[in-house]
Protein backbone atom coordinates (compact mmCIF):
# COMPACT_ATOMS: atom_id res chain seq x y z
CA UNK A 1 258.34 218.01 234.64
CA UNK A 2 257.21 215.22 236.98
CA UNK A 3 255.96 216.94 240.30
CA UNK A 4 257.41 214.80 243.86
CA UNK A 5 255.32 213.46 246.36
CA UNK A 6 255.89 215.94 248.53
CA UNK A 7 254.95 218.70 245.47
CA UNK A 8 251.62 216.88 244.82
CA UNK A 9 250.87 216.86 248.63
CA UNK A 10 251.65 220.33 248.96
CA UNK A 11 249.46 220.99 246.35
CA UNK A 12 246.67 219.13 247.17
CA UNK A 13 246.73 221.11 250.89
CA UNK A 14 246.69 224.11 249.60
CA UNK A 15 243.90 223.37 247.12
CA UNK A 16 241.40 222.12 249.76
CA UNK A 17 242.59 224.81 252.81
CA UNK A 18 241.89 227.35 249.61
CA UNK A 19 238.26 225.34 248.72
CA UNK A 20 237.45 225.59 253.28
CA UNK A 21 237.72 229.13 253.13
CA UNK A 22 236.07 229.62 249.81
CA UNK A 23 232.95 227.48 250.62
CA UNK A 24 232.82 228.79 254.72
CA UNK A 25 233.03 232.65 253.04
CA UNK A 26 229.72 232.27 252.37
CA UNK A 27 228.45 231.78 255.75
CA UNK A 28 224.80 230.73 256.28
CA UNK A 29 222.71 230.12 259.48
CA UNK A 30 220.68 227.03 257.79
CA UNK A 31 221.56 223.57 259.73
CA UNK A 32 223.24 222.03 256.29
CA UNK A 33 225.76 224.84 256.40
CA UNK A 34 226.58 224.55 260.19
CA UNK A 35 227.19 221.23 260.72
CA UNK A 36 228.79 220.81 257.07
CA UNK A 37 231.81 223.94 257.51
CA UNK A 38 232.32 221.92 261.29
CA UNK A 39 233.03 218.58 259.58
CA UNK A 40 234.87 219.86 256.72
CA UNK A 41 237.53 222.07 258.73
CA UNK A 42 238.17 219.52 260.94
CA UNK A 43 239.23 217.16 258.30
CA UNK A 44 241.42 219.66 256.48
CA UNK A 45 242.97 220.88 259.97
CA UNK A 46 243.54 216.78 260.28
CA UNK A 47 245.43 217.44 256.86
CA UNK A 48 247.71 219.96 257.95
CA UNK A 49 248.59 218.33 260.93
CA UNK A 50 249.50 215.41 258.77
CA UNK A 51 251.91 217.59 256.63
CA UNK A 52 253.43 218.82 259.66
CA UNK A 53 254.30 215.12 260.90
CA UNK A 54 255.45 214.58 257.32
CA UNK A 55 257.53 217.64 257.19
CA UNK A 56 258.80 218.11 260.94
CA UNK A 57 259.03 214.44 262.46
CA UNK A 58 262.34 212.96 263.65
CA UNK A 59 260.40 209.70 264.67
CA UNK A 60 258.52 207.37 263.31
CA UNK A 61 255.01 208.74 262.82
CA UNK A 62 253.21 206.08 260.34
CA UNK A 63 250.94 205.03 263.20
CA UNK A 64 250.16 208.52 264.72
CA UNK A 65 249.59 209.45 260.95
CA UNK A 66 247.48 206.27 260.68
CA UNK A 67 245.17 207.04 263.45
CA UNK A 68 244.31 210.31 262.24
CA UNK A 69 243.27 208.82 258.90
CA UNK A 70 241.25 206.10 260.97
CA UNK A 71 239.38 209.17 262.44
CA UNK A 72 238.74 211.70 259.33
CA UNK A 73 237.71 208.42 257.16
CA UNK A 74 235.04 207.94 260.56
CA UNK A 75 234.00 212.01 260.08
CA UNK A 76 233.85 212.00 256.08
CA UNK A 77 231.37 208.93 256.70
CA UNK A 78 228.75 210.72 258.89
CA UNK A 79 229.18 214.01 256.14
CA UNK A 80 228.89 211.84 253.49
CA UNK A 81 225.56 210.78 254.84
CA UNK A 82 224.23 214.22 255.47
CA UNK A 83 224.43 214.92 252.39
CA UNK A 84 224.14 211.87 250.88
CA UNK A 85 219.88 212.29 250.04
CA UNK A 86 219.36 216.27 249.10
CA UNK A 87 215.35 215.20 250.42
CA UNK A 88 217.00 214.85 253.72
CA UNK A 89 219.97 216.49 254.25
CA UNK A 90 218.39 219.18 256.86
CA UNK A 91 216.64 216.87 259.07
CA UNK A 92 220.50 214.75 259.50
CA UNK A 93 222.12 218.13 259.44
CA UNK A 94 219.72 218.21 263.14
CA UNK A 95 220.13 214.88 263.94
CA UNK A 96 224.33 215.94 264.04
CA UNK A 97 223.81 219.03 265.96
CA UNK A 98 221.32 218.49 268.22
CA UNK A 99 223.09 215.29 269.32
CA UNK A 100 225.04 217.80 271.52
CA UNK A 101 222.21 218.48 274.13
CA UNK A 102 222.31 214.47 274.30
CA UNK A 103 226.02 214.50 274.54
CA UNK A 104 226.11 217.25 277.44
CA UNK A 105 223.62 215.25 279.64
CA UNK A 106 225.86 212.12 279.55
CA UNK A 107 229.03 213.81 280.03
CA UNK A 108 227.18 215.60 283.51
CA UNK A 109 225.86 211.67 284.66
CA UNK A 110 229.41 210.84 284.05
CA UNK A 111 230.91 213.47 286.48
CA UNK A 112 228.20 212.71 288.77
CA UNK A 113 228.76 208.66 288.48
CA UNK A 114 232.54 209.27 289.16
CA UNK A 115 234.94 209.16 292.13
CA UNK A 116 237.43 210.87 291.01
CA UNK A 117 238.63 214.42 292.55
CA UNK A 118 238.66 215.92 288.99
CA UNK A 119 234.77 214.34 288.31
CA UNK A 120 233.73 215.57 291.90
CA UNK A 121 234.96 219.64 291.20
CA UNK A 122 233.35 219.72 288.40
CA UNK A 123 230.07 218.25 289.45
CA UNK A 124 230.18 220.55 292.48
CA UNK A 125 230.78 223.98 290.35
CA UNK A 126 229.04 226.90 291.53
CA UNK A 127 227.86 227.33 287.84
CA UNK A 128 226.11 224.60 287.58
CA UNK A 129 223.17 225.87 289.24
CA UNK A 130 222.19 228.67 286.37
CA UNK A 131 223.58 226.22 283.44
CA UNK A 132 222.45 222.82 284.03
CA UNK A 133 218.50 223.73 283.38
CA UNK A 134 219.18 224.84 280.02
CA UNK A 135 220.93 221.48 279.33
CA UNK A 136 218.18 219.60 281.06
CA UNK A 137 215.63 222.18 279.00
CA UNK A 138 217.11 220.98 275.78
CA UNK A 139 218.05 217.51 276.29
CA UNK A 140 214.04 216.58 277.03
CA UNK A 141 213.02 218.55 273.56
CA UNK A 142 215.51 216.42 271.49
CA UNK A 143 215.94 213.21 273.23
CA UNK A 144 212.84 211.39 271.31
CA UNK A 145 215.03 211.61 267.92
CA UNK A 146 217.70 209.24 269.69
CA UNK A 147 215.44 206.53 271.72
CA UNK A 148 215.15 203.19 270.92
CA UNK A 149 211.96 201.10 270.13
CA UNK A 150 212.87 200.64 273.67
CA UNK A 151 213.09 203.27 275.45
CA UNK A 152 216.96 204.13 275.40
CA UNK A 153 219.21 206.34 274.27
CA UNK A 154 221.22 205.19 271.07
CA UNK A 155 225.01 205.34 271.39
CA UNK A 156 225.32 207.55 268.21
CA UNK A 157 223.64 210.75 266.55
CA UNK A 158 223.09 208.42 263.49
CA UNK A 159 221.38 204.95 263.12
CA UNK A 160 222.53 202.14 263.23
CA UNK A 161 226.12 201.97 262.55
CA UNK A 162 229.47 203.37 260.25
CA UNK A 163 229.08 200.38 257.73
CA UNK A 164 225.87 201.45 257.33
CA UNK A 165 226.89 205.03 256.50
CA UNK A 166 229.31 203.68 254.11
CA UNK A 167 226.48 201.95 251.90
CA UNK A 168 224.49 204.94 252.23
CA UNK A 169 227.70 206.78 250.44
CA UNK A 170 228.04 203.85 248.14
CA UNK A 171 231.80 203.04 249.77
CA UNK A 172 231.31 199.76 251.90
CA UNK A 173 233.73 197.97 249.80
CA UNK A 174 235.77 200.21 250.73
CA UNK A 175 235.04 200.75 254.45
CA UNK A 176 234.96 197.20 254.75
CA UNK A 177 239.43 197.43 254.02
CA UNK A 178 240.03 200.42 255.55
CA UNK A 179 238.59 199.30 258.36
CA UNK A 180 240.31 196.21 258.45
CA UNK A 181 243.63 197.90 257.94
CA UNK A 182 243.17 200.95 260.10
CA UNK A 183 241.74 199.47 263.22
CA UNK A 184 244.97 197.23 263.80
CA UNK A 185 246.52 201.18 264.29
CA UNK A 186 243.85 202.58 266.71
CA UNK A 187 243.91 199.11 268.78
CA UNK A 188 247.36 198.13 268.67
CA UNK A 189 247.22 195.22 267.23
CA UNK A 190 250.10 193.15 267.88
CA UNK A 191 250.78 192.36 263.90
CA UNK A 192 250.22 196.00 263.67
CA UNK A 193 253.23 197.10 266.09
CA UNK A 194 255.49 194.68 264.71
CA UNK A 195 255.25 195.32 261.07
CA UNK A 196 253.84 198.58 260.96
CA UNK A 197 250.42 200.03 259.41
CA UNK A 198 249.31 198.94 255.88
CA UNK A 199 248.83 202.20 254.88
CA UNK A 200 251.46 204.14 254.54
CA UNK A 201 254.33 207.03 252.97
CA UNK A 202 252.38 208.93 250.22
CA UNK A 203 249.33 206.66 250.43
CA UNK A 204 248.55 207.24 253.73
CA UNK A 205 248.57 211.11 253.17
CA UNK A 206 247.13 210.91 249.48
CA UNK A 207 243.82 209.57 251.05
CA UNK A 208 243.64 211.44 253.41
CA UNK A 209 243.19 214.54 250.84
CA UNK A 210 241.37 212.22 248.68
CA UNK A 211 238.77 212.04 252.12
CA UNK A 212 239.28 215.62 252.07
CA UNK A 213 237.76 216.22 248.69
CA UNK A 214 234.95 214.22 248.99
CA UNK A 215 233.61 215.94 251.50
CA UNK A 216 234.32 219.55 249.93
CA UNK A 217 232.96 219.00 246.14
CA UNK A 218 230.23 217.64 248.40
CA UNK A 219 229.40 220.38 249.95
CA UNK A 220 230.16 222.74 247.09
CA UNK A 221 227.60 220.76 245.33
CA UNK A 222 225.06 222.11 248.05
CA UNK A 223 225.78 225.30 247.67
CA UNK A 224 225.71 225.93 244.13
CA UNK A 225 229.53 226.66 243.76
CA UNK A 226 231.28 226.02 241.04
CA UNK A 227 234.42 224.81 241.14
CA UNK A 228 237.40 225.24 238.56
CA UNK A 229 238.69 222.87 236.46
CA UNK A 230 241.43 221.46 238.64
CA UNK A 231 239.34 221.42 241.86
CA UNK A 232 236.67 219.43 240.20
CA UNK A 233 239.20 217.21 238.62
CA UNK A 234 240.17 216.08 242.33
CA UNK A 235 236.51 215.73 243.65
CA UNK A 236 235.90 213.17 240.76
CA UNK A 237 239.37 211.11 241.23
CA UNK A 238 238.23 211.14 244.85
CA UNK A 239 235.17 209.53 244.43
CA UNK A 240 236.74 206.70 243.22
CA UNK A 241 236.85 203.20 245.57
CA UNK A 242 241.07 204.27 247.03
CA UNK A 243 241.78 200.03 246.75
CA UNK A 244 240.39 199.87 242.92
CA UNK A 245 243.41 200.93 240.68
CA UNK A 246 243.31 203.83 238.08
């Protein structure tokens, strides 16, 4: 018997929510591992809330459901370059983490370049005192990963930009579309309000898992896990460009 939509769906979520927990149950402290089992369970969480909209939703959720594609297809990039060169997955595995010294620095100048009541509170906490050294501590041991030839911070933990991730991963055909067609959602395009996304119903979801998978046989792949026969099936299928056709 045919399986529905909503059957293959199901099935795919409970594959890769089964796959998270089997691949984070063997927990490691290497840099790989960290940063890998914090940008695979966000994009399977990302799933489930998608199957909730799916399942629950009186409304019309194609562009909420749209925008959290736009996002996950933005975090399978940066894992798909981790891992994308086994020489130098640890030093990018670093490069992803310690980006968050770089990122707590900038989000204290912010409060302190603000106005705002809710800005000035938090600049004036009493804790800031016995935790802003640390930050300062860390953020002048990592920042010379991030400068520019001159002199500045770069906007991102990676270099240069997502396209360039994509052709790292082999995908910029494909990133060159989807970003096409997923941007319209995040910005608002007019078109994009009046006729709705592209991407769509069971597509919309499908990729999402197909995102999903890429990222876990991925990381399965680094640590020497084997997968059965019908979780490896969906790693390969997801490999494949989403706009060629079977």
């Amino acid at each position: 018997m045919d399986m529905s939509d909503d059957q293959i769906l199901g099935c795919h979520r409970k594959i890769a929510n089964a796959l998270v927990m089997k691949l984070n149950a063997q927990k490691g402290a290497a840099r790989v591992a960290v940063a890998m089992e914090m940008i695979a369970g966000r994009i399977v969480d990302s799933g489930n809330s998608l199957a909730v909209l799916r399942n629950n939703a009186l409304h019309d959720y194609r562009f909420d459901a749209a925008s959290i594609l736009r996002n996950i297809y933005d975090v399978m990039l940066q894992g798909l370059y981790i891992m994308a060169d086994p020489a130098e997955r640890r030093e990018r595995a670093e490069l992803y983490l310690d980006f968050m010294d770089v990122e707590r620095k900038r989000r204290i100048e912010l409060m302190d370049s603000s106005s705002t009541d809710l800005a000035k509170r938090i600049s004036d906490s009493p804790k800031r005192p016995s935790s802003e050294p640390r930050i300062e501590t860390r953020f002048n041991e990592v920042k010379g990963k991030y400068e520019t030839k001159k002199g500045k911070m770069r906007r991102d933990w990676y270099p240069g930009t997502l396209r360039d991730l994509a052709k790292a991963a082999d995908l910029e055909p494909e990133y060159e579309l989807m970003q096409r067609f997923l941007s319209g959602v995040v910005h608002s395009s007019p078109l994009t309000l009046k006729e709705g996304p592209l991407v769509r119903g069971f597509l919309l979801m499908d990729w999402h898992w197909r995102f999903a998978f890429r990222i876990l046989g991925a990381y399965a792949d680094h640590k020497g896990i084997a997968l059965d026969e019908t979780e490896q099936g969906l790693v390969d299928a997801a490999r494949q460009n989403v706009f060629d056709l079977p």
